[in-house]
PDB file of N, CA and C in Angstrom:
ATOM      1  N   UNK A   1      -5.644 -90.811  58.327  1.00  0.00           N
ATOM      2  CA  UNK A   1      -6.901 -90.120  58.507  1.00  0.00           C
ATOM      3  C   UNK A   1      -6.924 -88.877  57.618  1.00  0.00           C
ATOM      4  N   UNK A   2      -8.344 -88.522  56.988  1.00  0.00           N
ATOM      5  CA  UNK A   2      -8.059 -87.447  55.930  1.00  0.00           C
ATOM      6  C   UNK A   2      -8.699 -86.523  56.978  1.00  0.00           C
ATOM      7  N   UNK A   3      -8.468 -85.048  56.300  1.00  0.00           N
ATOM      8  CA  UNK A   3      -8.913 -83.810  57.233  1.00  0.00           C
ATOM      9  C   UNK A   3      -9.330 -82.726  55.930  1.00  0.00           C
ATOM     10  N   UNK A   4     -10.322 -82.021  56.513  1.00  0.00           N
ATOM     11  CA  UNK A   4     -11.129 -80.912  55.327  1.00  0.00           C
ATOM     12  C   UNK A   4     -10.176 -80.317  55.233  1.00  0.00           C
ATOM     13  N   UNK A   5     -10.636 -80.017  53.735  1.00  0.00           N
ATOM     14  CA  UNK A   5      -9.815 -79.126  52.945  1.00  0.00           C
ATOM     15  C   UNK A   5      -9.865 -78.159  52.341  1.00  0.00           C
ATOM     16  N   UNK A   6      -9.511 -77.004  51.662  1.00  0.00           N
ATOM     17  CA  UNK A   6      -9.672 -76.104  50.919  1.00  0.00           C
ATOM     18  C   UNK A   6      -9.095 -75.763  49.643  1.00  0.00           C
ATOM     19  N   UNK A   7      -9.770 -75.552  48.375  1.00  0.00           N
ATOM     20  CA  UNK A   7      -8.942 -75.504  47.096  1.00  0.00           C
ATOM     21  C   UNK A   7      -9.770 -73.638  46.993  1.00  0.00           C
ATOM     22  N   UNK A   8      -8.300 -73.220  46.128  1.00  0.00           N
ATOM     23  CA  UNK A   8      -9.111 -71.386  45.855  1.00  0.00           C
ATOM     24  C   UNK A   8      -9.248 -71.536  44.334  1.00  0.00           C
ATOM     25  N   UNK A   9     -10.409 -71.808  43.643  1.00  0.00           N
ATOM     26  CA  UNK A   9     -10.536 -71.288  42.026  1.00  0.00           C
ATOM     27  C   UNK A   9      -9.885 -69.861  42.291  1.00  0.00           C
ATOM     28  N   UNK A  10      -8.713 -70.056  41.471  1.00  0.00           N
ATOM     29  CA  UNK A  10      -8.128 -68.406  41.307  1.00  0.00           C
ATOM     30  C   UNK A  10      -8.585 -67.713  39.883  1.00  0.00           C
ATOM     31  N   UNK A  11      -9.373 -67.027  39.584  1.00  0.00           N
ATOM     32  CA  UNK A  11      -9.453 -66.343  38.305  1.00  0.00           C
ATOM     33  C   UNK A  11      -9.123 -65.004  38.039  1.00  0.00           C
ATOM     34  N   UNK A  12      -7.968 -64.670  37.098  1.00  0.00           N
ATOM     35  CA  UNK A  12      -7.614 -63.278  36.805  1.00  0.00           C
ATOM     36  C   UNK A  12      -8.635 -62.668  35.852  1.00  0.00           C
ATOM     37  N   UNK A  13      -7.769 -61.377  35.687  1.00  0.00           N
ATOM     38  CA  UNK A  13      -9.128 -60.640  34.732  1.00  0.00           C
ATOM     39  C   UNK A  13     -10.074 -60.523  33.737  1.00  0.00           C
ATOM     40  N   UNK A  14      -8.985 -61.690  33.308  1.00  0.00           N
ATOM     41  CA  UNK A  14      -9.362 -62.232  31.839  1.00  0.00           C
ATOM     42  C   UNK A  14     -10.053 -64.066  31.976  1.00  0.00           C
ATOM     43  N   UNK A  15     -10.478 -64.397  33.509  1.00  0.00           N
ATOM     44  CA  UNK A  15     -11.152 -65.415  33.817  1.00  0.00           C
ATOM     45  C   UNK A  15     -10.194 -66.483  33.401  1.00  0.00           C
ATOM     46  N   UNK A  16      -8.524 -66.699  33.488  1.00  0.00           N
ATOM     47  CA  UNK A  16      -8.084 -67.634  32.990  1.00  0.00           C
ATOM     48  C   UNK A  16      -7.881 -68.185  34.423  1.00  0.00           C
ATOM     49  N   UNK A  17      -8.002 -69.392  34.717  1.00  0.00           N
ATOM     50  CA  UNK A  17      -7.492 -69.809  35.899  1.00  0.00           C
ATOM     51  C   UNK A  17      -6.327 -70.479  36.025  1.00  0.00           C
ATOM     52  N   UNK A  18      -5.719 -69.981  37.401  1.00  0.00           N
ATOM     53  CA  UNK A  18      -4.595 -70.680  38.212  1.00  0.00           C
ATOM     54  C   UNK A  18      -4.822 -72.097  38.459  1.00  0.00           C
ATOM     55  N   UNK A  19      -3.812 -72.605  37.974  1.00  0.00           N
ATOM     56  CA  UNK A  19      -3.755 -74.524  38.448  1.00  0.00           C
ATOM     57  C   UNK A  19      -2.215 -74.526  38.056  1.00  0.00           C
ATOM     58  N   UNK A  20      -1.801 -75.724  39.457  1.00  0.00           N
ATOM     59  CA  UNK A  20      -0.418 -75.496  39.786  1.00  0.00           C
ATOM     60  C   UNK A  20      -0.420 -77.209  39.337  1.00  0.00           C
ATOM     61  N   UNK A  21       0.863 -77.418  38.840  1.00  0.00           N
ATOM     62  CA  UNK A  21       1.289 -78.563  37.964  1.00  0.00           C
ATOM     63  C   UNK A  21       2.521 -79.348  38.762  1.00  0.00           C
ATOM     64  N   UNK A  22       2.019 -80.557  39.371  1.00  0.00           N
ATOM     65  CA  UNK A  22       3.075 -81.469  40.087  1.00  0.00           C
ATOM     66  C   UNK A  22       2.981 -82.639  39.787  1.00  0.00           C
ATOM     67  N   UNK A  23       3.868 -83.672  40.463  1.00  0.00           N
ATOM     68  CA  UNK A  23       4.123 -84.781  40.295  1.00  0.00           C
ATOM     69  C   UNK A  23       3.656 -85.575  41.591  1.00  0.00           C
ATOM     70  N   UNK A  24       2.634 -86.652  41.258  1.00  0.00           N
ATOM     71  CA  UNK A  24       2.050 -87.349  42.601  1.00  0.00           C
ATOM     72  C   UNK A  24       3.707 -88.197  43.283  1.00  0.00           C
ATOM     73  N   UNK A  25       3.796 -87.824  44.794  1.00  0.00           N
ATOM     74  CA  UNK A  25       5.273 -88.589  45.252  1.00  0.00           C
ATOM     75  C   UNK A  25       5.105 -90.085  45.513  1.00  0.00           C
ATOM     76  N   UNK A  26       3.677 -90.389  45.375  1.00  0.00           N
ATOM     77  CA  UNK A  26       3.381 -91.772  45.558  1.00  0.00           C
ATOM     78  C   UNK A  26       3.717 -92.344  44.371  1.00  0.00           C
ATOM     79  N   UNK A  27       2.504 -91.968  42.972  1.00  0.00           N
ATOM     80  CA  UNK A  27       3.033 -92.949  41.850  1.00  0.00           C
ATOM     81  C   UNK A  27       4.003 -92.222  40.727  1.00  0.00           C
ATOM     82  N   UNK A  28       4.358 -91.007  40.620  1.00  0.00           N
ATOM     83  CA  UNK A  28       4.781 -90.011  40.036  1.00  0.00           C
ATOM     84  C   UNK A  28       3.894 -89.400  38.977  1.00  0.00           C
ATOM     85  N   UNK A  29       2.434 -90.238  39.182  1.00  0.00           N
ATOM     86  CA  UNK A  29       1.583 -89.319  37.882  1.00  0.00           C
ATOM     87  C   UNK A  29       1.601 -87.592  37.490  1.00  0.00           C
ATOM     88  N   UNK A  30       1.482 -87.209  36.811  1.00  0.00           N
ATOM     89  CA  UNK A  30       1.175 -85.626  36.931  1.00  0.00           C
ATOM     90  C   UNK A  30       0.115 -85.608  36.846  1.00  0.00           C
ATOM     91  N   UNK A  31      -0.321 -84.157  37.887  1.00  0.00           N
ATOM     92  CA  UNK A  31      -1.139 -83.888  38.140  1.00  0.00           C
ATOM     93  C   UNK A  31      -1.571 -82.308  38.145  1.00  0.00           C
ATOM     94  N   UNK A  32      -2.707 -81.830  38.160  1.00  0.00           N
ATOM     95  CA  UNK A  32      -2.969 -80.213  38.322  1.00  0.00           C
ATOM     96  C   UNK A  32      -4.123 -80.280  38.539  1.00  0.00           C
ATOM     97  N   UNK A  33      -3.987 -79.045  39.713  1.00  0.00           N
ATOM     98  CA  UNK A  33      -5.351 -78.677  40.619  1.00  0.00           C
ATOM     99  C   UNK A  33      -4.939 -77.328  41.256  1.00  0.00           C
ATOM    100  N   UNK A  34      -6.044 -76.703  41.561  1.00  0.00           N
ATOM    101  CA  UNK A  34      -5.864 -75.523  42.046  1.00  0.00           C
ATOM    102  C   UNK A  34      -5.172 -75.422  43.692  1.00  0.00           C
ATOM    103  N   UNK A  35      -4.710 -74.567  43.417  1.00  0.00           N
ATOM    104  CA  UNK A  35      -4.073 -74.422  44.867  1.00  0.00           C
ATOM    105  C   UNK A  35      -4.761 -74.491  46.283  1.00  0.00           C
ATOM    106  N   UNK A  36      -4.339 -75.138  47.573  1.00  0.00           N
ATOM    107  CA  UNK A  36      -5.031 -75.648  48.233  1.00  0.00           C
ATOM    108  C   UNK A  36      -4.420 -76.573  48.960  1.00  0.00           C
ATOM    109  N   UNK A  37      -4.968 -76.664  50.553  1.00  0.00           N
ATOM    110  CA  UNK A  37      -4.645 -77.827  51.643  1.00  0.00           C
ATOM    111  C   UNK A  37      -5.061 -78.027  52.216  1.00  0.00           C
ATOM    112  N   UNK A  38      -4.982 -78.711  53.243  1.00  0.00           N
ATOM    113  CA  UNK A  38      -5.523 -78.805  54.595  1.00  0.00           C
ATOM    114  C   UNK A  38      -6.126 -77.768  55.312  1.00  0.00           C
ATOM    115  N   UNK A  39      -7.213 -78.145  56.297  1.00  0.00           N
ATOM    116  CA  UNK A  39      -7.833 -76.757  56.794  1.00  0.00           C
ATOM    117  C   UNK A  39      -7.266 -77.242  58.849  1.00  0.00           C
ATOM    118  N   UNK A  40      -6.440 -76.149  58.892  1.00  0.00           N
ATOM    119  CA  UNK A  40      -6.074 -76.293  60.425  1.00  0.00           C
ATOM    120  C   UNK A  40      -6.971 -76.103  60.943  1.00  0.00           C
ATOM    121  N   UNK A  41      -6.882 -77.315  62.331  1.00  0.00           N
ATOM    122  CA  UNK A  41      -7.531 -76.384  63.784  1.00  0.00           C
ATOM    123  C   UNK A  41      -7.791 -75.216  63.622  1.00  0.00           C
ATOM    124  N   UNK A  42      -9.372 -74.616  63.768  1.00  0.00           N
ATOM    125  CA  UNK A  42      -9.440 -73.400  64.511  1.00  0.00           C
ATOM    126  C   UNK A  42      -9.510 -72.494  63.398  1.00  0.00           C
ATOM    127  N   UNK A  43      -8.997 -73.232  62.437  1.00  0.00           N
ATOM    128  CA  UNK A  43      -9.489 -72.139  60.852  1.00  0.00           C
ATOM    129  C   UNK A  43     -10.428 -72.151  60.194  1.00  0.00           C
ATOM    130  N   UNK A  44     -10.982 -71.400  59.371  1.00  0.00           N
ATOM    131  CA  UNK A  44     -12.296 -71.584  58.591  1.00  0.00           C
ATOM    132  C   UNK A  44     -11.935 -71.793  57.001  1.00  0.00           C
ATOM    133  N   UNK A  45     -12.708 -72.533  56.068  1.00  0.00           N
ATOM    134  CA  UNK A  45     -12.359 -72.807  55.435  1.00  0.00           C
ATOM    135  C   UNK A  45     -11.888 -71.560  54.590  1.00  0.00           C
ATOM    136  N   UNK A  46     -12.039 -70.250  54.570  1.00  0.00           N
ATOM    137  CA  UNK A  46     -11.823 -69.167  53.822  1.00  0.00           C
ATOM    138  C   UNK A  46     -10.594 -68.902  54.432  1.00  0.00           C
ATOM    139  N   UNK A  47     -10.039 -69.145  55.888  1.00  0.00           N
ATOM    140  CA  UNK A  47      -8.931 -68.700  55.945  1.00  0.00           C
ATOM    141  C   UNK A  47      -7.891 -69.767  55.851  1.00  0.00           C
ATOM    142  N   UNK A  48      -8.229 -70.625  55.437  1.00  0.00           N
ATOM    143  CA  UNK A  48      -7.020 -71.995  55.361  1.00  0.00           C
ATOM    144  C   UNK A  48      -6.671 -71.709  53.689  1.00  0.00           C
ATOM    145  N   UNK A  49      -7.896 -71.367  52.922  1.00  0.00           N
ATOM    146  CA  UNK A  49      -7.708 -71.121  51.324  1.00  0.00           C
ATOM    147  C   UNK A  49      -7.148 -69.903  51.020  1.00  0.00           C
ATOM    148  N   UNK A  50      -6.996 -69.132  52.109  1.00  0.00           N
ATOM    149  CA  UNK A  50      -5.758 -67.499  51.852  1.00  0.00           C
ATOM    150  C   UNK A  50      -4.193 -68.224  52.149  1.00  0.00           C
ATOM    151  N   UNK A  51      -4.257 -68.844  53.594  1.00  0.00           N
ATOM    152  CA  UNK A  51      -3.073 -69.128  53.711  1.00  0.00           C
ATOM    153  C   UNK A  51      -2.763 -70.256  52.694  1.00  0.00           C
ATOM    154  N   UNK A  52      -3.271 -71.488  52.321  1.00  0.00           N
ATOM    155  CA  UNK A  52      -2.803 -72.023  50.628  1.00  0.00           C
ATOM    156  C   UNK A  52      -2.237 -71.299  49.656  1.00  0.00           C
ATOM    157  N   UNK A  53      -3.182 -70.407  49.408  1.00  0.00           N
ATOM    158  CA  UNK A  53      -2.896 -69.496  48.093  1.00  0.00           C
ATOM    159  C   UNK A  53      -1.314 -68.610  48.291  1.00  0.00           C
ATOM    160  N   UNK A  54      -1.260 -68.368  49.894  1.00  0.00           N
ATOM    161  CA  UNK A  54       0.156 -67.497  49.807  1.00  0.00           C
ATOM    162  C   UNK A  54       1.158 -68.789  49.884  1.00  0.00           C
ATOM    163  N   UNK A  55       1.133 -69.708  50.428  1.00  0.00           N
ATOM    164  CA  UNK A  55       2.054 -70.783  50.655  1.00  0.00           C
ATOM    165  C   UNK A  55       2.549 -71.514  49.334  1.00  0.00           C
ATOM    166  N   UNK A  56       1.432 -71.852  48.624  1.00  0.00           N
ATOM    167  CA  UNK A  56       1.846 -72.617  47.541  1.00  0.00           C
ATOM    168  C   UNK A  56       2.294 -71.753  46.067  1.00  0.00           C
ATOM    169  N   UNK A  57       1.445 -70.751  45.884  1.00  0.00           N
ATOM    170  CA  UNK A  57       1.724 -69.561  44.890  1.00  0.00           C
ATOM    171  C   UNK A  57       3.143 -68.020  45.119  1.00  0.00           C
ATOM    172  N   UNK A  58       3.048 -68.249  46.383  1.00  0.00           N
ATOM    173  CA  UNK A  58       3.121 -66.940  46.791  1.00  0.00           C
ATOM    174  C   UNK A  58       2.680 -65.903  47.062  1.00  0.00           C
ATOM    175  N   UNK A  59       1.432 -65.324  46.355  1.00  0.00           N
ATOM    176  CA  UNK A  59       0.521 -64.554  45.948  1.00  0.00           C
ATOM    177  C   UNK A  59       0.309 -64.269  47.155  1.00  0.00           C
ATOM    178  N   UNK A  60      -0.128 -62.913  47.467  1.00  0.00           N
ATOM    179  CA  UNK A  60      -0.203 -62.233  48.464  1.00  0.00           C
ATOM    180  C   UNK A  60      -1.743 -62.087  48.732  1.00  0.00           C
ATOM    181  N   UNK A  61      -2.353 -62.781  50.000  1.00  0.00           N
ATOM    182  CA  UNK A  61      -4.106 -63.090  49.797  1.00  0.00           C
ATOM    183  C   UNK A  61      -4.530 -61.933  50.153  1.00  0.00           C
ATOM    184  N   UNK A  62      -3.918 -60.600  50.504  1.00  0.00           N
ATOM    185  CA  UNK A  62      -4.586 -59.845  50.481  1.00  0.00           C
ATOM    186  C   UNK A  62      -5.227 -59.461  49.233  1.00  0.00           C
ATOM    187  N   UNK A  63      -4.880 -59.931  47.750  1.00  0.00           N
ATOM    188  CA  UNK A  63      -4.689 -60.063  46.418  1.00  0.00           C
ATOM    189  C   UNK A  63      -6.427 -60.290  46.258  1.00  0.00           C
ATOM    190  N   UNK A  64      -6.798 -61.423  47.222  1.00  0.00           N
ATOM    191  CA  UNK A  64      -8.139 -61.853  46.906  1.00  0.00           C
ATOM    192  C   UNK A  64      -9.043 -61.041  47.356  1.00  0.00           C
ATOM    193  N   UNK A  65     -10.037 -60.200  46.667  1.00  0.00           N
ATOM    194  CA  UNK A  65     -10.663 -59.513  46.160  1.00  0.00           C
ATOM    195  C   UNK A  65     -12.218 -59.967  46.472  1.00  0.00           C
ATOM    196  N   UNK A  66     -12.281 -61.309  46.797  1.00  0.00           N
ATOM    197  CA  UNK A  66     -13.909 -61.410  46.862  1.00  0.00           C
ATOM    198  C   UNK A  66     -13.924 -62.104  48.416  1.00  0.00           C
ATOM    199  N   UNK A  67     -14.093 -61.630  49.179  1.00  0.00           N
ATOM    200  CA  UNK A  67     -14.240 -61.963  50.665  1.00  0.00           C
ATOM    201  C   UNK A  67     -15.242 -62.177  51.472  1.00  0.00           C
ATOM    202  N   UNK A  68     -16.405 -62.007  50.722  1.00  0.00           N
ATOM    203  CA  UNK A  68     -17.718 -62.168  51.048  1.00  0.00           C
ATOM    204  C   UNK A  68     -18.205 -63.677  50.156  1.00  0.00           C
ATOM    205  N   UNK A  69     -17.875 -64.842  51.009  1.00  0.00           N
ATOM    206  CA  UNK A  69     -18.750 -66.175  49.946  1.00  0.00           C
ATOM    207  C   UNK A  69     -19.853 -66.326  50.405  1.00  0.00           C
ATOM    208  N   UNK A  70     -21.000 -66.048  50.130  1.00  0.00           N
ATOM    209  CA  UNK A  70     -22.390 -66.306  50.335  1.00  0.00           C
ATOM    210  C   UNK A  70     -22.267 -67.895  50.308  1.00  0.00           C
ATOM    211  N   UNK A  71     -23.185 -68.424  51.483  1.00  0.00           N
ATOM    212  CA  UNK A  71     -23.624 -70.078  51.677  1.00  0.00           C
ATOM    213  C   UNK A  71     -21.952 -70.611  51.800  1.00  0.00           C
ATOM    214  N   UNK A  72     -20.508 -70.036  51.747  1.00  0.00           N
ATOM    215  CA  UNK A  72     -19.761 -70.691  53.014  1.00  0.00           C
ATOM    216  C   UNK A  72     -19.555 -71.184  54.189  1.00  0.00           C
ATOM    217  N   UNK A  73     -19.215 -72.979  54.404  1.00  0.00           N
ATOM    218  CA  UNK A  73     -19.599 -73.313  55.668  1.00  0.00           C
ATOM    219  C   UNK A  73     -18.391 -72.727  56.304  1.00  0.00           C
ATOM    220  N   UNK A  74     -18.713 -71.739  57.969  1.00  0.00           N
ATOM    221  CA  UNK A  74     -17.767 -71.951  58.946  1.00  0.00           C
ATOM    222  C   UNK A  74     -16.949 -73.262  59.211  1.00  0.00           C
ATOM    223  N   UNK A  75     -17.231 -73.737  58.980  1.00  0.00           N
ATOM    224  CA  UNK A  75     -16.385 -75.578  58.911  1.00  0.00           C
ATOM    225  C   UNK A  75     -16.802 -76.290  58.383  1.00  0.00           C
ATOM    226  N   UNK A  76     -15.498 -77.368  58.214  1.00  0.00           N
ATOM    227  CA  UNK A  76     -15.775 -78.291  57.062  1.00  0.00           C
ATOM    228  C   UNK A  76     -15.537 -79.781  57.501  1.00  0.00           C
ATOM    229  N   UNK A  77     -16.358 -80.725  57.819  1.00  0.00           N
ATOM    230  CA  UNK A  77     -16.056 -82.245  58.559  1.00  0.00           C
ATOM    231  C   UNK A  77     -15.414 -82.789  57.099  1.00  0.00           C
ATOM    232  N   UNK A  78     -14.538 -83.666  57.691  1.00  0.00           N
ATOM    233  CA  UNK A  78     -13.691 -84.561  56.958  1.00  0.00           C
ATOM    234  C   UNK A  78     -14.901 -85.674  56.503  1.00  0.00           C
ATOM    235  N   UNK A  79     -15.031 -85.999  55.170  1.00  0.00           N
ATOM    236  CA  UNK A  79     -13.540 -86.111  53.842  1.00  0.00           C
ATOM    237  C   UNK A  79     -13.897 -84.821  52.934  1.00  0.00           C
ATOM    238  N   UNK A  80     -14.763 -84.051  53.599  1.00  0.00           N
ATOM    239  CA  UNK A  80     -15.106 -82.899  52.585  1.00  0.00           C
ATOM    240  C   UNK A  80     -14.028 -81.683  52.102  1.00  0.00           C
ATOM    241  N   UNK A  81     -14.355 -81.003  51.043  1.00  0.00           N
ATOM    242  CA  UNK A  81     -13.555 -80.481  50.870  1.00  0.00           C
ATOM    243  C   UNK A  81     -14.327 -78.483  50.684  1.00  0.00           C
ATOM    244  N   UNK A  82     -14.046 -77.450  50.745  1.00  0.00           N
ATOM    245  CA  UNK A  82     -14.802 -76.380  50.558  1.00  0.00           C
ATOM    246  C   UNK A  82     -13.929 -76.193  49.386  1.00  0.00           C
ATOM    247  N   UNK A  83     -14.409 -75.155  48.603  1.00  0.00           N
ATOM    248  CA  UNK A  83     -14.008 -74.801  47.540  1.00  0.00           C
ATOM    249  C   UNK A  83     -14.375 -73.192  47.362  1.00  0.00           C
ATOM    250  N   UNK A  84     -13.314 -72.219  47.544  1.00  0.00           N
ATOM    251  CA  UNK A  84     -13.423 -71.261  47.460  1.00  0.00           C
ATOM    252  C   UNK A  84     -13.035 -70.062  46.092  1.00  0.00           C
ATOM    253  N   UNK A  85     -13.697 -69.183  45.485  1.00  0.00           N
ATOM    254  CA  UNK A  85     -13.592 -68.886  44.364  1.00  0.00           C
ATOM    255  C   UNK A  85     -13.243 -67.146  44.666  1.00  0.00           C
ATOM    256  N   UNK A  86     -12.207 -66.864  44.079  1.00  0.00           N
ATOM    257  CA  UNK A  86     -11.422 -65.608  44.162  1.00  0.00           C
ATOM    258  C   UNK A  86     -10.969 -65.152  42.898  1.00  0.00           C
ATOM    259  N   UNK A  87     -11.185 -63.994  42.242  1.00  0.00           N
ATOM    260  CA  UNK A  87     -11.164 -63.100  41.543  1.00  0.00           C
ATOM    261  C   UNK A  87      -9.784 -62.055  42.269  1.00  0.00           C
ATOM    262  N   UNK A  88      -8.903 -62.125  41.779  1.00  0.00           N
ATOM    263  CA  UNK A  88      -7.566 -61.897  41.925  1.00  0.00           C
ATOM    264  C   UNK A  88      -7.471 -60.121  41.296  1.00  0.00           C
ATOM    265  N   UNK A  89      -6.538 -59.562  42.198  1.00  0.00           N
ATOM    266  CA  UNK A  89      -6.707 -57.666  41.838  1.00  0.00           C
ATOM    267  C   UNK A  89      -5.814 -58.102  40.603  1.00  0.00           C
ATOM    268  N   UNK A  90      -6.151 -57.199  39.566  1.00  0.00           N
ATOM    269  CA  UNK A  90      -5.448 -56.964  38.294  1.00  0.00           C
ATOM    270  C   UNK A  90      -4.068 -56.576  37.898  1.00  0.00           C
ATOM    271  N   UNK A  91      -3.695 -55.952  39.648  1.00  0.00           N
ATOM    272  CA  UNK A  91      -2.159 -55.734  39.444  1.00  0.00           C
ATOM    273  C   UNK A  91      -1.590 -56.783  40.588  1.00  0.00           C
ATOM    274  N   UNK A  92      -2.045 -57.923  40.990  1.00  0.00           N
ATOM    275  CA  UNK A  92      -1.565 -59.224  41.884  1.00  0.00           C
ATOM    276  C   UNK A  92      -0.653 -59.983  40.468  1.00  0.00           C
ATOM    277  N   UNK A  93      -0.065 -60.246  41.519  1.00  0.00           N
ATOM    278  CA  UNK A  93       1.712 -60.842  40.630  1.00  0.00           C
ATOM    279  C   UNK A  93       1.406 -62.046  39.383  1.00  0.00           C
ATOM    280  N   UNK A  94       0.276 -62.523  39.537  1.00  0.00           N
ATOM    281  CA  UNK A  94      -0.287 -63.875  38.281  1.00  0.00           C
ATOM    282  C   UNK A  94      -1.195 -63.025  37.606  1.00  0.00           C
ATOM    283  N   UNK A  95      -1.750 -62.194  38.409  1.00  0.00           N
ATOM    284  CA  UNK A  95      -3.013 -61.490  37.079  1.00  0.00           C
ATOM    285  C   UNK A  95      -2.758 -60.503  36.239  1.00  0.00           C
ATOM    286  N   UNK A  96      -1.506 -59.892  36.347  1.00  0.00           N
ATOM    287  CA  UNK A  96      -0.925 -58.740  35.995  1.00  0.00           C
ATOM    288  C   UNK A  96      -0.273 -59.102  34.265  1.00  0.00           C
ATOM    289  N   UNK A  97      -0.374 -60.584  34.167  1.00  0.00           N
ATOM    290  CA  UNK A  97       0.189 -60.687  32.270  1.00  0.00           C
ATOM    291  C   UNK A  97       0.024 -61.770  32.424  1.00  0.00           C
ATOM    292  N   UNK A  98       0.508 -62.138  31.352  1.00  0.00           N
ATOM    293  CA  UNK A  98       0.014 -63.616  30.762  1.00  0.00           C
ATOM    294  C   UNK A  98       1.150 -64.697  31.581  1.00  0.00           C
ATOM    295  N   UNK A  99       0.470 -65.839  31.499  1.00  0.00           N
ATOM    296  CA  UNK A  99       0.900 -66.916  31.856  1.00  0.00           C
ATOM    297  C   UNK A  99       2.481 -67.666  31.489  1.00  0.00           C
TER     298      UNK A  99
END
């Protein structure tokens, strides 16, 4: 069964974006997409896409900078996914130099 999800467009100062680079464990394709998972019980999709962003990056979501998403749904029914867009502080640990 699939369950909503959340991906964070991360963009630093210079608008380059974060996308994290893995290997599918099913067929081993590579793959890259922005950081992002599952949205728990009881979470909203803005707070399932902070806790992603610290889980999979590290990055500290207090980092995210735009906290106000105009037309964000409080929830998200499955197979959908929200997609949240964050502008990262300039001295947060990825935006602070180059890649």
């Amino acid at each position: 069964m699939h369950r909503p999800a959340a991906r964070v467009v991360c963009l630093d100062a210079v608008d380059r974006v974060l996308l994290l680079h893995w290997r599918d464990p099913f067929d081993g394709s590579s793959l890259w997409e922005p950081p992002g998972g599952g949205i728990d019980a009881g979470e909203t999709p803005l707070q399932a896409a902070r806790r992603e962003l610290a889980e999979e990056t590290g990055l500290d979501p207090a980092s995210v900078r735009d906290r106000s998403i105009p037309g964000l749904p409080d929830r998200v029914e499955p197979p959908h996914l929200a997609a949240v867009v964050a502008t990262l502080a300039p001295d947060s640990a990825w935006g602070a130099g180059p890649c």
